[in-house]
C-alpha atoms as a PDB file:
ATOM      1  CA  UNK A   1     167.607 141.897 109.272  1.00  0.00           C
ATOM      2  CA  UNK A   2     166.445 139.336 106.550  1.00  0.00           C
ATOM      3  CA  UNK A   3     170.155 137.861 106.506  1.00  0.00           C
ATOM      4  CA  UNK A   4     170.374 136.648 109.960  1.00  0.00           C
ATOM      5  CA  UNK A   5     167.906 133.816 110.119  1.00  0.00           C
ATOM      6  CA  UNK A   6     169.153 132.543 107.009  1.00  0.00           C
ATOM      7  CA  UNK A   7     173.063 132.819 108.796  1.00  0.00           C
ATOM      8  CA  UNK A   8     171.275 131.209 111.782  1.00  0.00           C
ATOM      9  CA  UNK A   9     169.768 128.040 109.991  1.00  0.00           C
ATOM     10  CA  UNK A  10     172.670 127.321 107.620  1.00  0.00           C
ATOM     11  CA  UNK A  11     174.828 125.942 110.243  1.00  0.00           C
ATOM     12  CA  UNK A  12     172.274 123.677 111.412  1.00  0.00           C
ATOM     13  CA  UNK A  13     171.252 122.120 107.513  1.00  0.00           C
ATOM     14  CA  UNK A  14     175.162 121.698 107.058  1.00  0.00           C
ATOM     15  CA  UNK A  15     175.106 119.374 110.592  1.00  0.00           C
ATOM     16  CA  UNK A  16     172.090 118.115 109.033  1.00  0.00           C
ATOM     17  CA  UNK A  17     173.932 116.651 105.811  1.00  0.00           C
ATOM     18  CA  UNK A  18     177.392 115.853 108.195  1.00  0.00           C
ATOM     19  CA  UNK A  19     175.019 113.261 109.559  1.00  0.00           C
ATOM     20  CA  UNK A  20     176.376 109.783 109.215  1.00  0.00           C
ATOM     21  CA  UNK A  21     175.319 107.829 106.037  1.00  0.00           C
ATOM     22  CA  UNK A  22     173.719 105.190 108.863  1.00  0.00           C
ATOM     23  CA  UNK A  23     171.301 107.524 110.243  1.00  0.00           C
ATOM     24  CA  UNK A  24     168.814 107.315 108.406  1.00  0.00           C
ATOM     25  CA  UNK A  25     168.795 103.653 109.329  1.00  0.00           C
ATOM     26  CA  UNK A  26     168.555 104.155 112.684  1.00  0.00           C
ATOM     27  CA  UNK A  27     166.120 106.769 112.319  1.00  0.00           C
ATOM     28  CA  UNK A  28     163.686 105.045 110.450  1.00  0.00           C
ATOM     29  CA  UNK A  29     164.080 102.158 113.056  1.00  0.00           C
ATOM     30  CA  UNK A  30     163.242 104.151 116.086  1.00  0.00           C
ATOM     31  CA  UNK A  31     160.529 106.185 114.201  1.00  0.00           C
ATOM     32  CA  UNK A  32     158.766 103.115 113.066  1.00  0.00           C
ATOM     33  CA  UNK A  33     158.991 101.109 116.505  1.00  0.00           C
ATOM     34  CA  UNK A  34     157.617 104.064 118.158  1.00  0.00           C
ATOM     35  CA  UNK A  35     154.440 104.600 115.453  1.00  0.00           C
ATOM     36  CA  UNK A  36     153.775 100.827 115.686  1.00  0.00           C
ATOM     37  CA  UNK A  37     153.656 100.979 119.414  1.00  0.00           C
ATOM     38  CA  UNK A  38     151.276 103.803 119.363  1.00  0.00           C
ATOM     39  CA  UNK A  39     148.926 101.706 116.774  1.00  0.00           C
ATOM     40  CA  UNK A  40     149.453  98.724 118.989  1.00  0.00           C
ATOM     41  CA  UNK A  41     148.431 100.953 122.047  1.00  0.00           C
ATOM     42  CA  UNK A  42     145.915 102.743 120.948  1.00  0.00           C
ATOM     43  CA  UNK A  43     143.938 100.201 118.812  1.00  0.00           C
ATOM     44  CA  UNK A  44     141.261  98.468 120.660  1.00  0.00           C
ATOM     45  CA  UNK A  45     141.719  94.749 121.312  1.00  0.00           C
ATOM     46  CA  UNK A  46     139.988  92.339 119.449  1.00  0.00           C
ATOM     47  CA  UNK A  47     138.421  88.958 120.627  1.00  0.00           C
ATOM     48  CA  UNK A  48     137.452  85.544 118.688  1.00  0.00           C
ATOM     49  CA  UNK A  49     134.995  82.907 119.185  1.00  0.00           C
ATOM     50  CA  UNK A  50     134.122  80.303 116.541  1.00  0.00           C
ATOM     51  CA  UNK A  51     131.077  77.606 117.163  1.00  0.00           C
ATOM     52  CA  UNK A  52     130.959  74.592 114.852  1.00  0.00           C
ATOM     53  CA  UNK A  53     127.720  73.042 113.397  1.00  0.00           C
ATOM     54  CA  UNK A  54     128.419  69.864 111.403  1.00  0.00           C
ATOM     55  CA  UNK A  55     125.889  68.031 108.719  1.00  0.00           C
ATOM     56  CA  UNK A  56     124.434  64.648 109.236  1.00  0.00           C
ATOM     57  CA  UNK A  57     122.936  62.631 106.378  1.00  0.00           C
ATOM     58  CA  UNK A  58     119.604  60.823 106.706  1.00  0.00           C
ATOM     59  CA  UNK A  59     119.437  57.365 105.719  1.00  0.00           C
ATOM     60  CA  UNK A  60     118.037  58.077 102.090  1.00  0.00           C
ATOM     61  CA  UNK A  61     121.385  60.021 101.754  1.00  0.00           C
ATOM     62  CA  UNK A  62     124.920  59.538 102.269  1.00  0.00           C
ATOM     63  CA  UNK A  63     128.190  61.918 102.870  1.00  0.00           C
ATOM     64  CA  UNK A  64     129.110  63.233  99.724  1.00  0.00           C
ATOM     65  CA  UNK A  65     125.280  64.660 100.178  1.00  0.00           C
ATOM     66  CA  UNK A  66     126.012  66.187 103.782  1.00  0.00           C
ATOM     67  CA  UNK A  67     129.373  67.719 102.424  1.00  0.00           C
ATOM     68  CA  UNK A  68     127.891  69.228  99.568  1.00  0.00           C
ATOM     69  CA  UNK A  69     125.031  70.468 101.912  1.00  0.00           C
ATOM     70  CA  UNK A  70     127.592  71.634 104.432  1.00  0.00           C
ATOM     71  CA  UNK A  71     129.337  73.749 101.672  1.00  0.00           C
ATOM     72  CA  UNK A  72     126.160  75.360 101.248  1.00  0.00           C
ATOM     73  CA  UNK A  73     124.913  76.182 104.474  1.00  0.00           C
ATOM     74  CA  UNK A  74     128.500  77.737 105.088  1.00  0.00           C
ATOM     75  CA  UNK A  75     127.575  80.199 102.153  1.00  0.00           C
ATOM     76  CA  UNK A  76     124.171  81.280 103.364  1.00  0.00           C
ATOM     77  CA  UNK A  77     124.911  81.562 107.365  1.00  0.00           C
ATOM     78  CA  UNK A  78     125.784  85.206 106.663  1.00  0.00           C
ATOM     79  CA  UNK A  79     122.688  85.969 104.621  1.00  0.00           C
ATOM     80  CA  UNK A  80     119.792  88.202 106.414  1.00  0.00           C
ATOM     81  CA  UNK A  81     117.637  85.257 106.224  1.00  0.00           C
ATOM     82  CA  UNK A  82     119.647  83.711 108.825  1.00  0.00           C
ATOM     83  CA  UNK A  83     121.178  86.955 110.623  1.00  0.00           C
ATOM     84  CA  UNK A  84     117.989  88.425 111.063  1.00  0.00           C
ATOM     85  CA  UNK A  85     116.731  85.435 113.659  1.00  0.00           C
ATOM     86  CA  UNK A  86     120.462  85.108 115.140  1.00  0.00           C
ATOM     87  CA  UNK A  87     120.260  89.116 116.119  1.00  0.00           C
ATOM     88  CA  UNK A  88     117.379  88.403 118.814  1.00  0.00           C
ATOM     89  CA  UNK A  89     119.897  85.744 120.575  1.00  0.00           C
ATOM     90  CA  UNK A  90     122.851  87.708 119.678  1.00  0.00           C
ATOM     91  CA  UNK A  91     121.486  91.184 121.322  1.00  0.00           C
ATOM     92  CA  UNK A  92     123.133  92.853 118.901  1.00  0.00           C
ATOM     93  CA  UNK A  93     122.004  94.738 115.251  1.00  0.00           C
ATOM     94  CA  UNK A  94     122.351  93.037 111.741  1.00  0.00           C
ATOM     95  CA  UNK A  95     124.625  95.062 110.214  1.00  0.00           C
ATOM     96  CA  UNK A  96     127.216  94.324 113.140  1.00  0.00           C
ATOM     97  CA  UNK A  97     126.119  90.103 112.859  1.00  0.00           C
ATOM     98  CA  UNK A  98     127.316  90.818 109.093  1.00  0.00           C
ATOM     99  CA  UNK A  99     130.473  92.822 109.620  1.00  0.00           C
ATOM    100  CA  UNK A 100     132.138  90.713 112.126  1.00  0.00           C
ATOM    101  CA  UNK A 101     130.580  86.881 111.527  1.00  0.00           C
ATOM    102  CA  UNK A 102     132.582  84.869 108.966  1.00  0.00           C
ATOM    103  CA  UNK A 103     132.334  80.859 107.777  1.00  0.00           C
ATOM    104  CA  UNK A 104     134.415  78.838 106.849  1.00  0.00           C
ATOM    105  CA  UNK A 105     134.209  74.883 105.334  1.00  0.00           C
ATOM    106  CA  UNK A 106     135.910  72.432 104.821  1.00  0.00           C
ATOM    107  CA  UNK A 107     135.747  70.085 101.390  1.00  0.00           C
ATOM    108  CA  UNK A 108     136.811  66.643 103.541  1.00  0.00           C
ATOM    109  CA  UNK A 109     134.292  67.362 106.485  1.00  0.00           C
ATOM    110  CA  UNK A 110     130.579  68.352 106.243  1.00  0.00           C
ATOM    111  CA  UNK A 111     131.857  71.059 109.430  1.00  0.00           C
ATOM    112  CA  UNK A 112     130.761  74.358 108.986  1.00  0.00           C
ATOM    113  CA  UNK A 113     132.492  76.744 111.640  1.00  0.00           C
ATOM    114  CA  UNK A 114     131.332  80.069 112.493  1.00  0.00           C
ATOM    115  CA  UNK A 115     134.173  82.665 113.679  1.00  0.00           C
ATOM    116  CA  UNK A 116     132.644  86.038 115.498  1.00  0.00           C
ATOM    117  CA  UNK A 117     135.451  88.984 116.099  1.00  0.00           C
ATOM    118  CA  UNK A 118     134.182  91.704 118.619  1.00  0.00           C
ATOM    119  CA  UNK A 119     136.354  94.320 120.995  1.00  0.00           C
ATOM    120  CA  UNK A 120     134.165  92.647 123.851  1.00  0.00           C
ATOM    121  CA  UNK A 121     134.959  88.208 124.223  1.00  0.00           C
ATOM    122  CA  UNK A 122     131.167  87.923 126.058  1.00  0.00           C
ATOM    123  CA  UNK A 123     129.753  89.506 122.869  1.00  0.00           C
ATOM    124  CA  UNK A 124     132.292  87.659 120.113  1.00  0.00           C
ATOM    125  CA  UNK A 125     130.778  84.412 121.826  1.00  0.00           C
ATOM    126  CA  UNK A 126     127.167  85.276 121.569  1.00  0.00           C
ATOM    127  CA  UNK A 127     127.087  86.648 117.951  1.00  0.00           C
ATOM    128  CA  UNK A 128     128.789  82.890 117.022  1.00  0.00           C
ATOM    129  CA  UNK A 129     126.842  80.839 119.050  1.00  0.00           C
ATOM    130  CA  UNK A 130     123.405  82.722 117.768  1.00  0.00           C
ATOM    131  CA  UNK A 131     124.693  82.202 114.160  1.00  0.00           C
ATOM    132  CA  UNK A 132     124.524  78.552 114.786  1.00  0.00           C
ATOM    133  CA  UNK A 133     121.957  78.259 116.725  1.00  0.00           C
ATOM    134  CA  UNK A 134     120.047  80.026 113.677  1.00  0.00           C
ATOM    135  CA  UNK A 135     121.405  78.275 111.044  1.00  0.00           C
ATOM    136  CA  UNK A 136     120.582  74.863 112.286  1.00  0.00           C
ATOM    137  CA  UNK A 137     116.872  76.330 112.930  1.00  0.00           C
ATOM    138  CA  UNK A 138     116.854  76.953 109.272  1.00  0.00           C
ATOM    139  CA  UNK A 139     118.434  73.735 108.299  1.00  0.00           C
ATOM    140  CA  UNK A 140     115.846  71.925 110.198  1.00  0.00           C
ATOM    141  CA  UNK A 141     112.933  73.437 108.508  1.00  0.00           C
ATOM    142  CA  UNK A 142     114.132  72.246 105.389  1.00  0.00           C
ATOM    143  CA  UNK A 143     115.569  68.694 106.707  1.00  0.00           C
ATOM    144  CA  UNK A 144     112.515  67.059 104.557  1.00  0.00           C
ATOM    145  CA  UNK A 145     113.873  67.936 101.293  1.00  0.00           C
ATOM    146  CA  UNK A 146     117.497  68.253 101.761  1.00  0.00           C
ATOM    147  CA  UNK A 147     117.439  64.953 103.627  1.00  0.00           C
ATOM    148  CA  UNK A 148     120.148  66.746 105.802  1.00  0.00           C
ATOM    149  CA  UNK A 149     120.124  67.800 109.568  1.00  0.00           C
ATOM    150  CA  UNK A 150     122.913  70.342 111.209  1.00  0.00           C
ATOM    151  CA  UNK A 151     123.786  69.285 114.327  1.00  0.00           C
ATOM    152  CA  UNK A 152     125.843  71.648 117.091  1.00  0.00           C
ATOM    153  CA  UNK A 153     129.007  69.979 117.184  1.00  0.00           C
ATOM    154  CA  UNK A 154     130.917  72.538 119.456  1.00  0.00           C
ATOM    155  CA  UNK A 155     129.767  76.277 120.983  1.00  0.00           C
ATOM    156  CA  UNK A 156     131.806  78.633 121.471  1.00  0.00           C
ATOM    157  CA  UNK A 157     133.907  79.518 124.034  1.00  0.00           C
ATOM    158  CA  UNK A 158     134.942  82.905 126.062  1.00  0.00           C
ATOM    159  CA  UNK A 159     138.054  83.522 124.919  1.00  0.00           C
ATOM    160  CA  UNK A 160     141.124  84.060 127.467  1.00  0.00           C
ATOM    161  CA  UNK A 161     143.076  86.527 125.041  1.00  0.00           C
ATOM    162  CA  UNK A 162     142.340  88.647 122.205  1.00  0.00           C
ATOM    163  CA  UNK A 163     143.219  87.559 118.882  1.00  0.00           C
ATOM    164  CA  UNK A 164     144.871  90.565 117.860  1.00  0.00           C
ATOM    165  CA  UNK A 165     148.193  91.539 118.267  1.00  0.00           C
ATOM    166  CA  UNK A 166     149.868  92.870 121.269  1.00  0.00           C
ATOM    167  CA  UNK A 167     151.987  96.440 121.327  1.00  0.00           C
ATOM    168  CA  UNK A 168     154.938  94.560 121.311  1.00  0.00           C
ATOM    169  CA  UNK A 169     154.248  92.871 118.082  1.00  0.00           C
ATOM    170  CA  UNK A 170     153.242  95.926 116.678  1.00  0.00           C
ATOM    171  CA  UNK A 171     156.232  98.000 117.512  1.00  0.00           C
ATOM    172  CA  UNK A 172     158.381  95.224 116.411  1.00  0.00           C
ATOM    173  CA  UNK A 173     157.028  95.291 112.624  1.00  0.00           C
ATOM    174  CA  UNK A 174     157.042  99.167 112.679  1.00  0.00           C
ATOM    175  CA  UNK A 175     160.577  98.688 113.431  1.00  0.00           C
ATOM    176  CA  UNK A 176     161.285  96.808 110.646  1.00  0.00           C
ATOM    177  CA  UNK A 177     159.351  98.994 108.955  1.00  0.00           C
ATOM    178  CA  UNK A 178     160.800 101.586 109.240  1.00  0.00           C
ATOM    179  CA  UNK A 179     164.189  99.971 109.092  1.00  0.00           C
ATOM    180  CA  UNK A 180     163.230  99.019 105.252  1.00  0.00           C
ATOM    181  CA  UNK A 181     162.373 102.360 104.917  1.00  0.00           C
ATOM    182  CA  UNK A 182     165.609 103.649 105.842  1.00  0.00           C
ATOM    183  CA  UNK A 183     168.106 101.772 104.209  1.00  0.00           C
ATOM    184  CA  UNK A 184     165.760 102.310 101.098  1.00  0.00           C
ATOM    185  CA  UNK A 185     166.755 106.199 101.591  1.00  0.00           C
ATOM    186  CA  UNK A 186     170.266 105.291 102.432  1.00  0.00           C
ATOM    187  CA  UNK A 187     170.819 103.413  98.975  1.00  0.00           C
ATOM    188  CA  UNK A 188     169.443 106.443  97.149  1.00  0.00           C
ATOM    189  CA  UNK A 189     171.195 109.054  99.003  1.00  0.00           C
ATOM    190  CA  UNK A 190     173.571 110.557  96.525  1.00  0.00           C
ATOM    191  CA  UNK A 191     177.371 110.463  96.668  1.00  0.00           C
ATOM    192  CA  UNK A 192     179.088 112.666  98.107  1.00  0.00           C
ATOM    193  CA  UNK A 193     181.848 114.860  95.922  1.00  0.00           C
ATOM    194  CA  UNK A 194     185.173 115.827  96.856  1.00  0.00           C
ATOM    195  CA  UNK A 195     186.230 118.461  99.626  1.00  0.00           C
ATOM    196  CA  UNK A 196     184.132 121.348 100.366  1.00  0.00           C
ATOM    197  CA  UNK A 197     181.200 120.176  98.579  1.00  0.00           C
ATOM    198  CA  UNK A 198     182.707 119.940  95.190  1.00  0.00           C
ATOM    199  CA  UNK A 199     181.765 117.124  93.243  1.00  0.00           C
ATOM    200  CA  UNK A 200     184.040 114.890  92.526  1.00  0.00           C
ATOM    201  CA  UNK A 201     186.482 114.330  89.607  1.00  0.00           C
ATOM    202  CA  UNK A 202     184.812 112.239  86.980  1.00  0.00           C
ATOM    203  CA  UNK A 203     187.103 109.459  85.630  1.00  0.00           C
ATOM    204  CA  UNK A 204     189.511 110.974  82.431  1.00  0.00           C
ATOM    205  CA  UNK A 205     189.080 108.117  79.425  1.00  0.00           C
ATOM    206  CA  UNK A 206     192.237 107.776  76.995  1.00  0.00           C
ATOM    207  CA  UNK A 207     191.807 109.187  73.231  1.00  0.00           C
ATOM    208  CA  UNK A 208     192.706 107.097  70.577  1.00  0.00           C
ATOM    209  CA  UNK A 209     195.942 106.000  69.924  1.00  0.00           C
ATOM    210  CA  UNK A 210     197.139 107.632  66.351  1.00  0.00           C
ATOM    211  CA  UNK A 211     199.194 105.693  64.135  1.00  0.00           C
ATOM    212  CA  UNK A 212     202.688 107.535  65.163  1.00  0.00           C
ATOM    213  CA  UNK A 213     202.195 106.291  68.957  1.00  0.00           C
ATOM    214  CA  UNK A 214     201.421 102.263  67.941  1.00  0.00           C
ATOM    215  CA  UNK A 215     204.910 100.475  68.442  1.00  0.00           C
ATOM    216  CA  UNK A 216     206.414  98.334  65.928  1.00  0.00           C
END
């Protein structure tokens, strides 16, 4: 009783090792396109909106002052200082103003632009224009010593598609994935031997010559 589902499964690992060397190729292909479709499908879009706040010098300064300033206002717009007034134009908490706001500067432009990522474009718009709006608040307050306004140069706007990327993108870099992945396995599959699953012959390597066999 204990031999026959061993009799009945043999047949099918032999088919199993029959298999063309190639398959594992193609199997890692299709297996990876169809797991990076599912991520692609199942994910949740994600939408972008940047604003853009730029810093103005006063006429006791000049613009190496405003880019300097610039730099610095670009580190603090994602401090709770700032987050904590942009959250009551925002309509959203703190903690989500701080996990999906980034800056970014620039050391040739005293620009300072603030990116917002959210699943929903109306609220990836909000949370970047409330940034802004907050951090020039703050850099008006203190306009008197830094000698250095922020200005709104540009809101954001709704975007018309999400940033990230689409199914098809996805299942196309599973494929290749999984391609990689496959012809890694096929390069260290092991040889196969000789007939019936013998392995085959190693290569026979000539003794020495003795001194009887050396022609003269």
């Amino acid at each position: 009783m204990t031999d026959t589902p061993a009799r009945l499964r043999l047949p099918s690992l032999d088919r199993v090792r029959r298999l063309p060397a190639w398959s594992a190729l193609v199997a890692g292909t299709l297996l990876g396109g169809l797991s990076g479709g599912a991520y692609g499908l199942l994910t949740p879009a994600e939408y972008t909106a940047t604003s853009y706040v730029v810093a103005v010098p006063t006429d006791q300064t000049g613009p190496e002052s405003a880019r300097g300033f610039a730099q610095a206002y670009g580190r603090v717009a994602t401090q709770l200082a700032v987050l904590g007034d942009a959250q009551v134009w925002a309509g959203v908490p703190v903690r989500t103003l701080r996990d999906s706001v980034r800056t970014a500067t620039s050391p040739d432009a005293p620009m300072v632009s603030v990116t917002a990522v959210s699943e929903r474009p109306g609220t990836a718009v909000d949370m970047a224009n409330a940034v802004a709006r907050a951090l020039t608040r703050h850099a008006e307050d203190t306009k008197d010593s830094t000698q250095v306004r922020l200005v709104q140069f540009s809101r954001a706007v709704k975007p018309s598609a999400p940033a990230s990327a689409s199914p098809a993108v996805t299942a196309l870099v599973g494929a290749s994935a999984g391609g990689l992945l496959g012809g890694l396995a096929l390069l260290a599959r092991p040889r196969r031997g000789g007939r019936d699953g013998e392995p085959a012959p190693s290569a026979s390597v000539p003794g020495p010559a003795s001194a009887a066999d050396v022609p003269r």
